[in-house]
C-alpha atoms as a PDB file:
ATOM      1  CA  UNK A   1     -82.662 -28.757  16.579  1.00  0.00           C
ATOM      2  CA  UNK A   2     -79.879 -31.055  17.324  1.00  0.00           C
ATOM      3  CA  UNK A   3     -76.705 -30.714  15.937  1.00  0.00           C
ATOM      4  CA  UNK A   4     -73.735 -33.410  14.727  1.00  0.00           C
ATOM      5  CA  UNK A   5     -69.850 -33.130  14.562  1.00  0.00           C
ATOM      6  CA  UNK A   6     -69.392 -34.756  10.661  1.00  0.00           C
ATOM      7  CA  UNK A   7     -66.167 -36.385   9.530  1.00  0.00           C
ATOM      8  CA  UNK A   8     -64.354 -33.070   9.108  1.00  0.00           C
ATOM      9  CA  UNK A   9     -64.975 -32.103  12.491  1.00  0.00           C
ATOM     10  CA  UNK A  10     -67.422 -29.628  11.952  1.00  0.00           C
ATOM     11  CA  UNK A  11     -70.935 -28.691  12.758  1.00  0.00           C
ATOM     12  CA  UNK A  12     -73.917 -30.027  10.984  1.00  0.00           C
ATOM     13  CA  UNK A  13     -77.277 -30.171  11.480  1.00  0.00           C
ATOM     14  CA  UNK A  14     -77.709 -33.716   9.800  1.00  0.00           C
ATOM     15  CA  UNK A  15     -76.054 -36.954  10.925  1.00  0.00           C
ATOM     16  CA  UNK A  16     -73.616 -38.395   8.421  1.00  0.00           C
ATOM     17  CA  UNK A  17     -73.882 -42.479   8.656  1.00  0.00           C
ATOM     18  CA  UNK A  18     -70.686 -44.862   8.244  1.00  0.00           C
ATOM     19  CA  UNK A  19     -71.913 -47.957   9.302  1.00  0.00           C
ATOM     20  CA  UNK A  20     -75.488 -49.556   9.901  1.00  0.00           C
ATOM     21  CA  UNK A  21     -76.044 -51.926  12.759  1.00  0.00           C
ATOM     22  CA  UNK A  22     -79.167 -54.039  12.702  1.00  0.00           C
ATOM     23  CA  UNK A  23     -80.895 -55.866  15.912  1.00  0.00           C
ATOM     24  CA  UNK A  24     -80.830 -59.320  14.311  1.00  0.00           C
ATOM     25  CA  UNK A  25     -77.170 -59.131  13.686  1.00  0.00           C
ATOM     26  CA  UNK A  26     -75.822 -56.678  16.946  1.00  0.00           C
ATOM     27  CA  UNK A  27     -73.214 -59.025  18.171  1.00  0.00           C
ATOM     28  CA  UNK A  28     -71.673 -59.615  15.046  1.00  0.00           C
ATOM     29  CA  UNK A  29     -71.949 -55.666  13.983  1.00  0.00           C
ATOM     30  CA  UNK A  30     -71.072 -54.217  17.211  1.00  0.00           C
ATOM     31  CA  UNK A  31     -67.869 -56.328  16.802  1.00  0.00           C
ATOM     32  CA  UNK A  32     -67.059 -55.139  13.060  1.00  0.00           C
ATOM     33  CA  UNK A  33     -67.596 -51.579  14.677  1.00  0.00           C
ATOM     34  CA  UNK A  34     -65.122 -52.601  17.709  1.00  0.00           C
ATOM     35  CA  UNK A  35     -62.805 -53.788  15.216  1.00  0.00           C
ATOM     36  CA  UNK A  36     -62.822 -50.504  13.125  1.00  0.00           C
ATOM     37  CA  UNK A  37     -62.342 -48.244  16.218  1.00  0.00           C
ATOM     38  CA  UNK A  38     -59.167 -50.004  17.322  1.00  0.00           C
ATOM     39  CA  UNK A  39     -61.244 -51.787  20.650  1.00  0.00           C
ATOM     40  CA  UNK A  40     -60.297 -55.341  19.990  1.00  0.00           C
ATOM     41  CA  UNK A  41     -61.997 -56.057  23.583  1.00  0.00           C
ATOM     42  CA  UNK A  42     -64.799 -54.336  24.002  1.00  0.00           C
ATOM     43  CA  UNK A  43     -67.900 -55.814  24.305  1.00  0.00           C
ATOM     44  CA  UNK A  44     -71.271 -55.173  24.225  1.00  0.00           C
ATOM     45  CA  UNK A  45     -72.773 -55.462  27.733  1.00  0.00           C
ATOM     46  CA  UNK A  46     -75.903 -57.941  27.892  1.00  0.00           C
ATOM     47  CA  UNK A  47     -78.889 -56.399  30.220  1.00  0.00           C
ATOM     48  CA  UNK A  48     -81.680 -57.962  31.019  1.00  0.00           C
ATOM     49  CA  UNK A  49     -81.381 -61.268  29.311  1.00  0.00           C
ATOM     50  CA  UNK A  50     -84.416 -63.217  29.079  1.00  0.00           C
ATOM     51  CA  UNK A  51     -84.704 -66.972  29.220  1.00  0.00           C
END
C-alpha cells in the first residue's frame, strides 16, 4: 500500500490532486506548475529528443 503526505501534512492512503499536467501540453503546464511553486527558472530537462 503506498501512502501520501495530503495538504495538511498528514498521512493518507490516497493521493490528493492540485493540478493536472497533460503530455500534449507539458511545457506549457510544467511552467504554470514552476510558476506556482515559486521556481521562476526551472525547467524541464529534454532527454532523448528525437528528430
Amino acid at each position: 500500500m503506498s501512502y501520501y503526505l495530503n495538504t495538511r501534512g498528514l498521512l493518507s492512503s490516497k493521493p490528493e490532486v492540485n493540478f493536472v499536467m497533460y503530455f500534449e501540453s507539458l511545457e506549457n503546464d510544467f511552467r504554470r506548475v514552476s510558476q506556482i511553486l515559486g521556481l521562476e527558472n526551472f525547467q524541464l530537462p529534454v532527454r532523448n529528443k528525437s528528430n
